[in-house]
PDBML (XML) file of the C-alpha atoms, coordinates in Angstrom:
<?xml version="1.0" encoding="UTF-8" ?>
<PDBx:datablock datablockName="MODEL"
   xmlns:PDBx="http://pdbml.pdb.org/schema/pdbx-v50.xsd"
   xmlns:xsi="http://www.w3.org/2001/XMLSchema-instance"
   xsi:schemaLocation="http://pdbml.pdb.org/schema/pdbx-v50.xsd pdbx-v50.xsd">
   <PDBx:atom_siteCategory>
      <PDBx:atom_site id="1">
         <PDBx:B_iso_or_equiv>0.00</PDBx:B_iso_or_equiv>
         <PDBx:Cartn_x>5.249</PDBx:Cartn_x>
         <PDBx:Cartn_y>16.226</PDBx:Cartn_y>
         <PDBx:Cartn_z>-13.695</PDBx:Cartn_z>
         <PDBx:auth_asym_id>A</PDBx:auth_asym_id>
         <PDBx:auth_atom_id>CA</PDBx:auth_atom_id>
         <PDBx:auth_comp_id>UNK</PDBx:auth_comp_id>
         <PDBx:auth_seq_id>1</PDBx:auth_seq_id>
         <PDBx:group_PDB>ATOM</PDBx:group_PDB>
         <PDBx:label_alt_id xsi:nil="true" />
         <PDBx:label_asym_id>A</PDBx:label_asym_id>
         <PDBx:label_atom_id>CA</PDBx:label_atom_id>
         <PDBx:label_comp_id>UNK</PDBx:label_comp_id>
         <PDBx:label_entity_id>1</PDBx:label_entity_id>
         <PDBx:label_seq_id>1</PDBx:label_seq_id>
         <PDBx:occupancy>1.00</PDBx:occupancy>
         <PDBx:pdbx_PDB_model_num>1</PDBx:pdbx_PDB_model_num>
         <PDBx:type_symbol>C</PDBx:type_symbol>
      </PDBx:atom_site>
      <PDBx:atom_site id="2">
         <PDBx:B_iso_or_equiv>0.00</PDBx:B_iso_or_equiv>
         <PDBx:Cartn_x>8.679</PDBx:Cartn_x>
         <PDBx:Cartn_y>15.244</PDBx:Cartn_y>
         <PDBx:Cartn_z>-12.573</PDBx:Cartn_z>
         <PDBx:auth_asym_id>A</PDBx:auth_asym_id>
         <PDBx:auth_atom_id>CA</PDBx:auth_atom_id>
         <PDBx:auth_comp_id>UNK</PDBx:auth_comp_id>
         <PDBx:auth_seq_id>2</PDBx:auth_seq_id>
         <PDBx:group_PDB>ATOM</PDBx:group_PDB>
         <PDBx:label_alt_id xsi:nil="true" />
         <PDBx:label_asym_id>A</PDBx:label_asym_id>
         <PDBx:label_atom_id>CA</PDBx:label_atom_id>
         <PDBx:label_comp_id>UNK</PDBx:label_comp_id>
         <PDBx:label_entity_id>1</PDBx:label_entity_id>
         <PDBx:label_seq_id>2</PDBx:label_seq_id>
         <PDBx:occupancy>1.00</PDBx:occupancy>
         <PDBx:pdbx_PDB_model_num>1</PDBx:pdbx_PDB_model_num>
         <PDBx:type_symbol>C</PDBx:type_symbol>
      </PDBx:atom_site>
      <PDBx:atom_site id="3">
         <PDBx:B_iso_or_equiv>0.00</PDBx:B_iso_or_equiv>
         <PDBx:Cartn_x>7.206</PDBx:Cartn_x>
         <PDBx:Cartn_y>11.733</PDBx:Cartn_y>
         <PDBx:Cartn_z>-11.519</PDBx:Cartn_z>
         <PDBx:auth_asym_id>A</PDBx:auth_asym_id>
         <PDBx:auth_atom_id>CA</PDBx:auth_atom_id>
         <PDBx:auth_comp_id>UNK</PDBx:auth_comp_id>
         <PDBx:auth_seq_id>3</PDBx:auth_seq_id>
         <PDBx:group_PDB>ATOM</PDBx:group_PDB>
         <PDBx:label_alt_id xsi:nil="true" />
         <PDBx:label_asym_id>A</PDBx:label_asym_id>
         <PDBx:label_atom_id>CA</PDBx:label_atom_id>
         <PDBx:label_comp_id>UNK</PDBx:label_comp_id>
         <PDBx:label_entity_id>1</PDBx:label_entity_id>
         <PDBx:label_seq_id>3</PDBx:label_seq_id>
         <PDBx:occupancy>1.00</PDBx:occupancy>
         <PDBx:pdbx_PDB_model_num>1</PDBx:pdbx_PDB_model_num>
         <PDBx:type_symbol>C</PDBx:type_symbol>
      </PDBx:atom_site>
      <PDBx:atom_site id="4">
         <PDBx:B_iso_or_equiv>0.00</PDBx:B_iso_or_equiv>
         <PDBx:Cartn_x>5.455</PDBx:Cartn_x>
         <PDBx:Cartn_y>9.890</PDBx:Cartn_y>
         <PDBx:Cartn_z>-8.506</PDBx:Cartn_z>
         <PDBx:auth_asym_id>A</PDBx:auth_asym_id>
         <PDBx:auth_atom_id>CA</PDBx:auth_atom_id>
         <PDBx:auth_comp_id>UNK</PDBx:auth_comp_id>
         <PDBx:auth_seq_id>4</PDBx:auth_seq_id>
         <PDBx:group_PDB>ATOM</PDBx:group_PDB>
         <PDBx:label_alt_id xsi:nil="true" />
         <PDBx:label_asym_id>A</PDBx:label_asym_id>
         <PDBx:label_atom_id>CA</PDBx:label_atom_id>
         <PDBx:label_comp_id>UNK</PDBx:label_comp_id>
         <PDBx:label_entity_id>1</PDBx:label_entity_id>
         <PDBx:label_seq_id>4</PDBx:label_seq_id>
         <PDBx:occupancy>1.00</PDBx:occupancy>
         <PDBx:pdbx_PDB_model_num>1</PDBx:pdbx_PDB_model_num>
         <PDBx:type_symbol>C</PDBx:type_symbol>
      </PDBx:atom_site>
      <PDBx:atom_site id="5">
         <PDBx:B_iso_or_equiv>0.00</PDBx:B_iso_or_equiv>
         <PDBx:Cartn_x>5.975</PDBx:Cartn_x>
         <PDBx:Cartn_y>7.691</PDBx:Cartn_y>
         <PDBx:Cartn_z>-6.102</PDBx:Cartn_z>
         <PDBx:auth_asym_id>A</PDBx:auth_asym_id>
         <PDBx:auth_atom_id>CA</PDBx:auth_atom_id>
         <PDBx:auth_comp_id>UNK</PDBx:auth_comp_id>
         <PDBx:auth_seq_id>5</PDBx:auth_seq_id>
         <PDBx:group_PDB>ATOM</PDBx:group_PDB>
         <PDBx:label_alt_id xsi:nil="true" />
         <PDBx:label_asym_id>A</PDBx:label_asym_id>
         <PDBx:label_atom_id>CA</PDBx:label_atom_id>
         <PDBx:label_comp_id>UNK</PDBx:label_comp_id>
         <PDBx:label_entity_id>1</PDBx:label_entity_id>
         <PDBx:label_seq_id>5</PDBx:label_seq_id>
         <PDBx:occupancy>1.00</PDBx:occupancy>
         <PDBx:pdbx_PDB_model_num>1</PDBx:pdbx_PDB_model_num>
         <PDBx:type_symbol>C</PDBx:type_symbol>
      </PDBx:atom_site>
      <PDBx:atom_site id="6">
         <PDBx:B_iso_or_equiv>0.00</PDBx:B_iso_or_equiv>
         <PDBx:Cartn_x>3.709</PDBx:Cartn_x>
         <PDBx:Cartn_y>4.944</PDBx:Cartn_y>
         <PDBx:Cartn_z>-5.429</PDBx:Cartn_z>
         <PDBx:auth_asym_id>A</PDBx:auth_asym_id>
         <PDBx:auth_atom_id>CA</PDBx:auth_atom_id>
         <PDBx:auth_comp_id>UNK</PDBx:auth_comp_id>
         <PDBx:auth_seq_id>6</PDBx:auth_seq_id>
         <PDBx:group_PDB>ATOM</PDBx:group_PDB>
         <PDBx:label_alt_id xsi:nil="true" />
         <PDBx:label_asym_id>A</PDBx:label_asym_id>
         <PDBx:label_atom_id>CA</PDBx:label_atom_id>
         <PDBx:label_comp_id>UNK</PDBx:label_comp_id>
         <PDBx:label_entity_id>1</PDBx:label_entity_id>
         <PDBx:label_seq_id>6</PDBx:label_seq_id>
         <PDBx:occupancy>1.00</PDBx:occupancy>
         <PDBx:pdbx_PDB_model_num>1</PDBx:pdbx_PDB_model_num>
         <PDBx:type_symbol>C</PDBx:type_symbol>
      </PDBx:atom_site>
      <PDBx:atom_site id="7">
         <PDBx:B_iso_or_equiv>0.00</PDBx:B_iso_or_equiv>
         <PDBx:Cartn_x>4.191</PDBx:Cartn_x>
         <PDBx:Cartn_y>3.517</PDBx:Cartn_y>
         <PDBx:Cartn_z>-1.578</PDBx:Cartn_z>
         <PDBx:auth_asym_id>A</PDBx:auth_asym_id>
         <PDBx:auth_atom_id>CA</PDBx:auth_atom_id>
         <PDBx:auth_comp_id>UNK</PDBx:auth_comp_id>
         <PDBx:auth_seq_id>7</PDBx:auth_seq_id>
         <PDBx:group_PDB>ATOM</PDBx:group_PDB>
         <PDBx:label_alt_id xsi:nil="true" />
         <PDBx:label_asym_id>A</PDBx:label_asym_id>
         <PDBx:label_atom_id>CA</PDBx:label_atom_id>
         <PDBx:label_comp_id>UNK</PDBx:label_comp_id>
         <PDBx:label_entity_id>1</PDBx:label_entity_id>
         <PDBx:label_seq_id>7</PDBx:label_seq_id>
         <PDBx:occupancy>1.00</PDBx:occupancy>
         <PDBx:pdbx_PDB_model_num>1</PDBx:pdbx_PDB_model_num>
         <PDBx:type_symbol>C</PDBx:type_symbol>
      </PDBx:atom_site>
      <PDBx:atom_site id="8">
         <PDBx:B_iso_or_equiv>0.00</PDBx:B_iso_or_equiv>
         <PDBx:Cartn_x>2.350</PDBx:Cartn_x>
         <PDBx:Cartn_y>-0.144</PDBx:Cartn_y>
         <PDBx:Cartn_z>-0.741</PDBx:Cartn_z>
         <PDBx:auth_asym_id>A</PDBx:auth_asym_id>
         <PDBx:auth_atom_id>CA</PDBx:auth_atom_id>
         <PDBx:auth_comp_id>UNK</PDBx:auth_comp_id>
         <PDBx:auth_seq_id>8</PDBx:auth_seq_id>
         <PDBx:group_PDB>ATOM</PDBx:group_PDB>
         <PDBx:label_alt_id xsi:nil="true" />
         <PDBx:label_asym_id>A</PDBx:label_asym_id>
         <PDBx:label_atom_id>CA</PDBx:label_atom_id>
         <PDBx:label_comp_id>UNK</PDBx:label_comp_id>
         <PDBx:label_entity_id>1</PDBx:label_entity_id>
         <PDBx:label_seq_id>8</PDBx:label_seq_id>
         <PDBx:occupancy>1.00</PDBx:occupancy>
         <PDBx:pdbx_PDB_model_num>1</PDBx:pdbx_PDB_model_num>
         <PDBx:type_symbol>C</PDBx:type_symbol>
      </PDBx:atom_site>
      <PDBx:atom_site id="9">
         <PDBx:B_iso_or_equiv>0.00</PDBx:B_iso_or_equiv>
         <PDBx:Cartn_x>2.245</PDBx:Cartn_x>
         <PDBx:Cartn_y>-0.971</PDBx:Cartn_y>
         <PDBx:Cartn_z>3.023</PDBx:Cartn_z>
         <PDBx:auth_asym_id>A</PDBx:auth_asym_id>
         <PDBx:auth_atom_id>CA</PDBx:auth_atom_id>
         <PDBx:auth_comp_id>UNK</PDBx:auth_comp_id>
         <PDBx:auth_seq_id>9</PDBx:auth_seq_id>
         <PDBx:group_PDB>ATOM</PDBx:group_PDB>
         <PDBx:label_alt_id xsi:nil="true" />
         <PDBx:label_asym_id>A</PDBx:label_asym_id>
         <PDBx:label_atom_id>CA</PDBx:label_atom_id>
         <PDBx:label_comp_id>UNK</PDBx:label_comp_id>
         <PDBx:label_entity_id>1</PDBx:label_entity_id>
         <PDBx:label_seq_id>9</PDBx:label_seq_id>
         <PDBx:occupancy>1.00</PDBx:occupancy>
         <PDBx:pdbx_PDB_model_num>1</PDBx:pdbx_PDB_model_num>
         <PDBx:type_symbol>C</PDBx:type_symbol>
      </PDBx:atom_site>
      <PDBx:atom_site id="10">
         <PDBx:B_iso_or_equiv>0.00</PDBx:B_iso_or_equiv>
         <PDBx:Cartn_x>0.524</PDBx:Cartn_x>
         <PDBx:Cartn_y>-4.857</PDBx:Cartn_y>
         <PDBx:Cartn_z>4.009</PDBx:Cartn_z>
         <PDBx:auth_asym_id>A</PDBx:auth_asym_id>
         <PDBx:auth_atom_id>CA</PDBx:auth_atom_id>
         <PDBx:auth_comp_id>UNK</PDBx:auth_comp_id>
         <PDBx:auth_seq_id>10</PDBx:auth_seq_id>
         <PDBx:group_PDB>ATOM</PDBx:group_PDB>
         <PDBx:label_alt_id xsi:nil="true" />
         <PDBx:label_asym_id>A</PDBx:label_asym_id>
         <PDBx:label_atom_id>CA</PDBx:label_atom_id>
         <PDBx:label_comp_id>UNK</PDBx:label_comp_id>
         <PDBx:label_entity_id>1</PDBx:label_entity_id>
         <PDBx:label_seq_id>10</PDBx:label_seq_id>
         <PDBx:occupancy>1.00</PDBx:occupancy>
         <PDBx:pdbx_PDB_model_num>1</PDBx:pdbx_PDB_model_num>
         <PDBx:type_symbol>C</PDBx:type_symbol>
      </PDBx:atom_site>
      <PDBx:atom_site id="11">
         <PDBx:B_iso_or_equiv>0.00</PDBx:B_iso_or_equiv>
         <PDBx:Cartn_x>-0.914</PDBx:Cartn_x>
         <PDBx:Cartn_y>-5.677</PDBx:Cartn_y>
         <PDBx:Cartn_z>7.016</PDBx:Cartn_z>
         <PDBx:auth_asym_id>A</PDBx:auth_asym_id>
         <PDBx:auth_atom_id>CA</PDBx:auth_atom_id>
         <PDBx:auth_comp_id>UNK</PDBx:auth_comp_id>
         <PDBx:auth_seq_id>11</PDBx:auth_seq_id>
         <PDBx:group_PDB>ATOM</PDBx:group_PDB>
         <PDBx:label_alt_id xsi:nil="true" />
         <PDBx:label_asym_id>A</PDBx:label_asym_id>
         <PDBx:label_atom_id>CA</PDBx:label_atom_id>
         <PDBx:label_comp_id>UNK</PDBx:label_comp_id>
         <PDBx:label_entity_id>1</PDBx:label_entity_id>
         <PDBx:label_seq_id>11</PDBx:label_seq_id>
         <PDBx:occupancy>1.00</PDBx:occupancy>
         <PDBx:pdbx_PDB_model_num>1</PDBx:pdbx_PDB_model_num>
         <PDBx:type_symbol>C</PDBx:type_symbol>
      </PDBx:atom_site>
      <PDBx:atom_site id="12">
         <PDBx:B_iso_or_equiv>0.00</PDBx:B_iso_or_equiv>
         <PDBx:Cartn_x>-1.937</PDBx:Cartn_x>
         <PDBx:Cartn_y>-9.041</PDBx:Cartn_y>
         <PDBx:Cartn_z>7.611</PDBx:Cartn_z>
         <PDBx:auth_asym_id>A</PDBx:auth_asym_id>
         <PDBx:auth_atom_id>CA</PDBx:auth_atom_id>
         <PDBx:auth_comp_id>UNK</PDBx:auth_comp_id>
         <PDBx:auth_seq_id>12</PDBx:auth_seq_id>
         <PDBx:group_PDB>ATOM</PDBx:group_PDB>
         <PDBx:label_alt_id xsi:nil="true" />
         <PDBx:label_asym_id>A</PDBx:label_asym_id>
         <PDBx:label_atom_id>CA</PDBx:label_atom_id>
         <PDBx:label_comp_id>UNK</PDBx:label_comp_id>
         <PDBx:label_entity_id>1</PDBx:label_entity_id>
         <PDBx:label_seq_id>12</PDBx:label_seq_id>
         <PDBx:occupancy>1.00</PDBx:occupancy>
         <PDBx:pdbx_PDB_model_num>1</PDBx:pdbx_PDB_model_num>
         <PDBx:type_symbol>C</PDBx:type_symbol>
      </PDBx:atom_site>
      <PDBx:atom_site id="13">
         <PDBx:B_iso_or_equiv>0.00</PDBx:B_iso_or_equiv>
         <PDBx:Cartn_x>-5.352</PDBx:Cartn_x>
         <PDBx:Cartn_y>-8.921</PDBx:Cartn_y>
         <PDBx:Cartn_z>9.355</PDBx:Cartn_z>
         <PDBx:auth_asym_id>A</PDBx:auth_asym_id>
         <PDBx:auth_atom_id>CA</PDBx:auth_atom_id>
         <PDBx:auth_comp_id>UNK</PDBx:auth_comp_id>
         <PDBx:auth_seq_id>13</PDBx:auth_seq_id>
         <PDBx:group_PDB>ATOM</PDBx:group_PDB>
         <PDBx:label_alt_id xsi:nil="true" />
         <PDBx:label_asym_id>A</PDBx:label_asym_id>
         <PDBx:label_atom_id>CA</PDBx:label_atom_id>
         <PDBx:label_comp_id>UNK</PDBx:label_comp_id>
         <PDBx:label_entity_id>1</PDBx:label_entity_id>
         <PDBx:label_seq_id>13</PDBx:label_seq_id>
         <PDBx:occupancy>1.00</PDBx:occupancy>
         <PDBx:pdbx_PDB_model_num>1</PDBx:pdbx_PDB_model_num>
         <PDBx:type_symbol>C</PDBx:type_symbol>
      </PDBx:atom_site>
      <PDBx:atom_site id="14">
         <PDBx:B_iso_or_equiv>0.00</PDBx:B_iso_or_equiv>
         <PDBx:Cartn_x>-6.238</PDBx:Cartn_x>
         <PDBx:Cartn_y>-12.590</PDBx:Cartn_y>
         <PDBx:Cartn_z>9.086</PDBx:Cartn_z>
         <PDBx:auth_asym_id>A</PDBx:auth_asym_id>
         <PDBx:auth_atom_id>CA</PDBx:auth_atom_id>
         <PDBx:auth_comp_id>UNK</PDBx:auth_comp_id>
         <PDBx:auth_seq_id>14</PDBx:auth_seq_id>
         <PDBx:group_PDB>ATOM</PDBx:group_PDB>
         <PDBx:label_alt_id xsi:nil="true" />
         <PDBx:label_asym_id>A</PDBx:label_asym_id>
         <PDBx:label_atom_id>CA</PDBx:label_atom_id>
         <PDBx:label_comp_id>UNK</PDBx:label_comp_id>
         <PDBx:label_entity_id>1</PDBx:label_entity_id>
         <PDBx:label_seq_id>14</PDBx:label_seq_id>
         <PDBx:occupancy>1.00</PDBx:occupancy>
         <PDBx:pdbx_PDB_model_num>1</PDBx:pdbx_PDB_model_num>
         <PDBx:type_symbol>C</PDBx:type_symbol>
      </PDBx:atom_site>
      <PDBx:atom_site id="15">
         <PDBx:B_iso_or_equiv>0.00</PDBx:B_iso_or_equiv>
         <PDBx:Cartn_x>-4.715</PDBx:Cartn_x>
         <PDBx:Cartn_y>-16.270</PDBx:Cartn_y>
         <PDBx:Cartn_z>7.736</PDBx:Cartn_z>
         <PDBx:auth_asym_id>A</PDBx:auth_asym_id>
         <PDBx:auth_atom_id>CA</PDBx:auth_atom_id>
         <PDBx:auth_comp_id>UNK</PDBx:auth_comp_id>
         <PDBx:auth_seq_id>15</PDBx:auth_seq_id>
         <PDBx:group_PDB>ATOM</PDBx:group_PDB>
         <PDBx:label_alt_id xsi:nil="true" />
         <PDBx:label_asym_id>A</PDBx:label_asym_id>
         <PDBx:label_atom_id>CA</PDBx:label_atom_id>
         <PDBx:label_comp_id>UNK</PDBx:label_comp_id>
         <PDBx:label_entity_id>1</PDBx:label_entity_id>
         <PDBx:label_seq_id>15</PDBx:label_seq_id>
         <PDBx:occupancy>1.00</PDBx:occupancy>
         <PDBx:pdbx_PDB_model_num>1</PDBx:pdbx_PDB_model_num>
         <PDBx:type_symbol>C</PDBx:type_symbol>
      </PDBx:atom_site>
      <PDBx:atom_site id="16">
         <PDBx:B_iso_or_equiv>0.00</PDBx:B_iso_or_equiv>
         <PDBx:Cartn_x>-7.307</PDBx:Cartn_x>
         <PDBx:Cartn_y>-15.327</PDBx:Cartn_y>
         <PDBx:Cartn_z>4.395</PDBx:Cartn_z>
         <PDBx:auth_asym_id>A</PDBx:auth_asym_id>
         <PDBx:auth_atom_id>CA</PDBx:auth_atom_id>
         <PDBx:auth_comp_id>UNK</PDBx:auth_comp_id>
         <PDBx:auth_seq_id>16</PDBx:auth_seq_id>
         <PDBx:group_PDB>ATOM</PDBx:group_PDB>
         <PDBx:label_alt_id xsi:nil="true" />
         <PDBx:label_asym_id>A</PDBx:label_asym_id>
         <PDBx:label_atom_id>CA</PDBx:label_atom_id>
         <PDBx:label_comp_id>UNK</PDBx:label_comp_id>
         <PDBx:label_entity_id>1</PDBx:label_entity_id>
         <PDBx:label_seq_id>16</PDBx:label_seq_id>
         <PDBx:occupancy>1.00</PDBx:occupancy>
         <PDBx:pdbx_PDB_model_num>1</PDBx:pdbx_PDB_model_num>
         <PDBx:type_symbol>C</PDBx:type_symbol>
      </PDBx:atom_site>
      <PDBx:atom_site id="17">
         <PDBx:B_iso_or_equiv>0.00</PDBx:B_iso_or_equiv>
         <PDBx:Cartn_x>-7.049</PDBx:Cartn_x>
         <PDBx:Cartn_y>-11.364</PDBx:Cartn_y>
         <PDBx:Cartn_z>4.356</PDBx:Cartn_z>
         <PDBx:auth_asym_id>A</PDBx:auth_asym_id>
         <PDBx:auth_atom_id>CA</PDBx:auth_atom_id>
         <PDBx:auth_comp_id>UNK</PDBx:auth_comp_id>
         <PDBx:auth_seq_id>17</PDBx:auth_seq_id>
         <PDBx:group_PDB>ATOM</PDBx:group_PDB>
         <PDBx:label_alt_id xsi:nil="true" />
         <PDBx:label_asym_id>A</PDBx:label_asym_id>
         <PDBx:label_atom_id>CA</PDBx:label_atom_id>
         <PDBx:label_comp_id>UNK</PDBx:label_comp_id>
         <PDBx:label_entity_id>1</PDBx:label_entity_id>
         <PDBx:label_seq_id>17</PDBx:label_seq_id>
         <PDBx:occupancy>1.00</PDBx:occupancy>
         <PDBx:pdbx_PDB_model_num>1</PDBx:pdbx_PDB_model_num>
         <PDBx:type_symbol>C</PDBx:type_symbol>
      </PDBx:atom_site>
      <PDBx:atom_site id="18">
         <PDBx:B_iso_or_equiv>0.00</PDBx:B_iso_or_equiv>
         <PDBx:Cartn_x>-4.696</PDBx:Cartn_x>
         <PDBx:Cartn_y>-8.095</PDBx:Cartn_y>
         <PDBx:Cartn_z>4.228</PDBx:Cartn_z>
         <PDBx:auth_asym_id>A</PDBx:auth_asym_id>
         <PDBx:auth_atom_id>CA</PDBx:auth_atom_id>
         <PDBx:auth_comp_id>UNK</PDBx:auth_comp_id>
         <PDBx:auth_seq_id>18</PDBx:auth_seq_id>
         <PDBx:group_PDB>ATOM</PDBx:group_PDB>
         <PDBx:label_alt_id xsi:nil="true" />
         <PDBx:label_asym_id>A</PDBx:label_asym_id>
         <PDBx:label_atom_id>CA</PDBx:label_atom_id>
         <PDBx:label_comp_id>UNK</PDBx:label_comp_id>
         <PDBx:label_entity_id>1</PDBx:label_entity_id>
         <PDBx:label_seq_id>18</PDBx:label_seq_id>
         <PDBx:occupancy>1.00</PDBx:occupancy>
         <PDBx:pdbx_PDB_model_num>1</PDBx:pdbx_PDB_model_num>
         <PDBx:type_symbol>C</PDBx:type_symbol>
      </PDBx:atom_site>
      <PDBx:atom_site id="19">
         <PDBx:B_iso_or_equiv>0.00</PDBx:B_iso_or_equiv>
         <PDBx:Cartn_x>-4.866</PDBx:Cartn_x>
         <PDBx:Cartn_y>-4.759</PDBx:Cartn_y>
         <PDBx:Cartn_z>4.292</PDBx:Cartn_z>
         <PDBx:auth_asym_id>A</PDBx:auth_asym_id>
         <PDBx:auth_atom_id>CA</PDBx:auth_atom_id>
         <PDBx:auth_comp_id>UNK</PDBx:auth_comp_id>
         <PDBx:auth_seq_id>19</PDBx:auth_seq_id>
         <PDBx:group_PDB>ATOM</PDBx:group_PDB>
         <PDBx:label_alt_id xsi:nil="true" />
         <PDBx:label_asym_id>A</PDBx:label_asym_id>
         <PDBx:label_atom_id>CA</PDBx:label_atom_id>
         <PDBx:label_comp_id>UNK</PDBx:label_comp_id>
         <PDBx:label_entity_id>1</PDBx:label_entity_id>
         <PDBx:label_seq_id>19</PDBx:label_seq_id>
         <PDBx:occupancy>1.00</PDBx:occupancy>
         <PDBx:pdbx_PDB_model_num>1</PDBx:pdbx_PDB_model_num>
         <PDBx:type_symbol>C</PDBx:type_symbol>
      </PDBx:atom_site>
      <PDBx:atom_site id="20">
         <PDBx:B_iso_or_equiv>0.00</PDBx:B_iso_or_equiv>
         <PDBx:Cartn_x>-3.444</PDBx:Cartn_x>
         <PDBx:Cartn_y>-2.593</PDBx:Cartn_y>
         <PDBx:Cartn_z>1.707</PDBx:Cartn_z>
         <PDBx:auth_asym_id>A</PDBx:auth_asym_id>
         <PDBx:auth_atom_id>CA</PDBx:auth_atom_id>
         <PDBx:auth_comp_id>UNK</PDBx:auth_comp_id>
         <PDBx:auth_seq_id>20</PDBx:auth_seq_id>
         <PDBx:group_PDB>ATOM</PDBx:group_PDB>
         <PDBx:label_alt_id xsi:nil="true" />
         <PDBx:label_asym_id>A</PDBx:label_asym_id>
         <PDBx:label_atom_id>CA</PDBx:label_atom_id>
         <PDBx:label_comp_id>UNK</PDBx:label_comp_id>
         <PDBx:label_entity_id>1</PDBx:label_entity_id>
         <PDBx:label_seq_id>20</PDBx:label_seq_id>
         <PDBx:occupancy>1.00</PDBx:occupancy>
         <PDBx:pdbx_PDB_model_num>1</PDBx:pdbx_PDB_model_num>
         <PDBx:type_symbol>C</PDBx:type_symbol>
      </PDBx:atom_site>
      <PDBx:atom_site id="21">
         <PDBx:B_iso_or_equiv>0.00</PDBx:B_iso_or_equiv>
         <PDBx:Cartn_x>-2.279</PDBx:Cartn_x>
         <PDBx:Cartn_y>1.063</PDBx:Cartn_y>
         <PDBx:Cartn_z>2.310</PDBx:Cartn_z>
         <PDBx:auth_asym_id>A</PDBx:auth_asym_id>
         <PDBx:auth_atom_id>CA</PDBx:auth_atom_id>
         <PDBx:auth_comp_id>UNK</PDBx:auth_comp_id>
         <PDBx:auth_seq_id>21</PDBx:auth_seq_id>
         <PDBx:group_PDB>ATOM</PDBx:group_PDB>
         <PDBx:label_alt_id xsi:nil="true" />
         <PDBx:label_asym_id>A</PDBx:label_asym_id>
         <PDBx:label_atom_id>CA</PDBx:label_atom_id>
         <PDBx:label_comp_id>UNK</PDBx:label_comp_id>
         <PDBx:label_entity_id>1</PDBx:label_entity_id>
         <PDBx:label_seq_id>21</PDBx:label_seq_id>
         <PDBx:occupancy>1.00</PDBx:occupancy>
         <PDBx:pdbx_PDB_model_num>1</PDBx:pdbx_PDB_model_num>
         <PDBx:type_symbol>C</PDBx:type_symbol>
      </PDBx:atom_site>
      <PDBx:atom_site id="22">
         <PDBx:B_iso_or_equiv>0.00</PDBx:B_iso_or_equiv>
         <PDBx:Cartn_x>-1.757</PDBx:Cartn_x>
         <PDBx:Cartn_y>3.250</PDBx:Cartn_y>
         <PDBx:Cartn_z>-0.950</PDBx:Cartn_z>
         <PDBx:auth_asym_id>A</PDBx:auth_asym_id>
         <PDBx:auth_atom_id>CA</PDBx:auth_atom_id>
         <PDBx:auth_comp_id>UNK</PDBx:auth_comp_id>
         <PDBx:auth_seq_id>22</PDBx:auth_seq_id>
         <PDBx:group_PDB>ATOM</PDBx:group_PDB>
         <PDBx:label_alt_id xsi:nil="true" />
         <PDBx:label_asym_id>A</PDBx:label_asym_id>
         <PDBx:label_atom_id>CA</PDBx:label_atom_id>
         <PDBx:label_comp_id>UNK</PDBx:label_comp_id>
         <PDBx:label_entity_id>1</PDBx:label_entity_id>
         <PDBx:label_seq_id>22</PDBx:label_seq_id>
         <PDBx:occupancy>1.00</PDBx:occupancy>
         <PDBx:pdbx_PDB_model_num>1</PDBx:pdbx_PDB_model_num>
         <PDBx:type_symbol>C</PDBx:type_symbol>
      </PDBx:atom_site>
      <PDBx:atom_site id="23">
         <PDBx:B_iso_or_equiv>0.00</PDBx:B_iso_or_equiv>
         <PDBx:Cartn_x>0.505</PDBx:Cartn_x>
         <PDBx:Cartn_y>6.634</PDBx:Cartn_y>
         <PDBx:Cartn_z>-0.631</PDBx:Cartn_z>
         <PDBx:auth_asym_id>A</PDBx:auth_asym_id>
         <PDBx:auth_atom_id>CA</PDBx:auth_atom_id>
         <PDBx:auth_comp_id>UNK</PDBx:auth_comp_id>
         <PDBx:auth_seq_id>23</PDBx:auth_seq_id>
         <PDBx:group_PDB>ATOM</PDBx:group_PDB>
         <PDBx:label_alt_id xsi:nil="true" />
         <PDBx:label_asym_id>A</PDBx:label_asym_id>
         <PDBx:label_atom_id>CA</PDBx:label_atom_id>
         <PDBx:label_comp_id>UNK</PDBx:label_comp_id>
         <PDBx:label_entity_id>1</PDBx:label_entity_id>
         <PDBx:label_seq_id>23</PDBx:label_seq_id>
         <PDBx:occupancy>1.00</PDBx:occupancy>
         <PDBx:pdbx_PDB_model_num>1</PDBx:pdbx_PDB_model_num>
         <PDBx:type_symbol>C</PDBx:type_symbol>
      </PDBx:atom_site>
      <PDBx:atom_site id="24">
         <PDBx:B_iso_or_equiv>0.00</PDBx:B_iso_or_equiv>
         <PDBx:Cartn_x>1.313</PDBx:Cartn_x>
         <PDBx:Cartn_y>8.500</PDBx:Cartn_y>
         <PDBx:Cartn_z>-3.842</PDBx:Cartn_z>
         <PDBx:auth_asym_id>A</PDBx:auth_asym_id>
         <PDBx:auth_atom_id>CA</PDBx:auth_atom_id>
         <PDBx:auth_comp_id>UNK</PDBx:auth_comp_id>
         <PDBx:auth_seq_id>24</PDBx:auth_seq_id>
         <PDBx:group_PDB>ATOM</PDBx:group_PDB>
         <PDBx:label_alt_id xsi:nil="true" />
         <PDBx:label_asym_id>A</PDBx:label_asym_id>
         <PDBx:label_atom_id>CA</PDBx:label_atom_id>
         <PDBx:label_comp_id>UNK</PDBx:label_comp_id>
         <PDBx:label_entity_id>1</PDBx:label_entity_id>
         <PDBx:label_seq_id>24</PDBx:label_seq_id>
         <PDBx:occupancy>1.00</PDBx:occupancy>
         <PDBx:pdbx_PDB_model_num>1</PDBx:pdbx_PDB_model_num>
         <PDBx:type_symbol>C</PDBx:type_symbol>
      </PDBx:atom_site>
      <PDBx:atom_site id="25">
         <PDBx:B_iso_or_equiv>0.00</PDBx:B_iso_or_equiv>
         <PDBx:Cartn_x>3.152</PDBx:Cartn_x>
         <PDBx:Cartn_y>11.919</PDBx:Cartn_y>
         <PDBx:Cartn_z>-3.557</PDBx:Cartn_z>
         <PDBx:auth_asym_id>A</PDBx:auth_asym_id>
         <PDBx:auth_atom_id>CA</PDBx:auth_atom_id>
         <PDBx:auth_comp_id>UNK</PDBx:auth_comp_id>
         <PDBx:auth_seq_id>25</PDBx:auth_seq_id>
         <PDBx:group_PDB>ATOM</PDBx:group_PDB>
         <PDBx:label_alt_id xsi:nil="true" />
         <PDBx:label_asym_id>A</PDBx:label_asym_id>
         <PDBx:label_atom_id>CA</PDBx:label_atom_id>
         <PDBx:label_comp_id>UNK</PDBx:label_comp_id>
         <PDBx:label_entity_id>1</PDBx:label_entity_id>
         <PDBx:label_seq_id>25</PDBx:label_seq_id>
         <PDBx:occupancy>1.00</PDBx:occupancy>
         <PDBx:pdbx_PDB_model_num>1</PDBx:pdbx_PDB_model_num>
         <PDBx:type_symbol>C</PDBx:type_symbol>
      </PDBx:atom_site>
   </PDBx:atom_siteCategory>
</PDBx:datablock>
């Protein structure tokens, strides 16, 4: 393959925990 990308998007849900989108295309 000619590579991937890898995309990480947070979300802060509360003061102890956070959400974690993963893309890859």
């Amino acid at each position: 393959v000619c590579g991937e990308k890898i995309t990480y998007r947070l979300k802060e849900m509360t003061a102890g925990t956070t959400e974690i989108e993963l893309q890859s295309a």
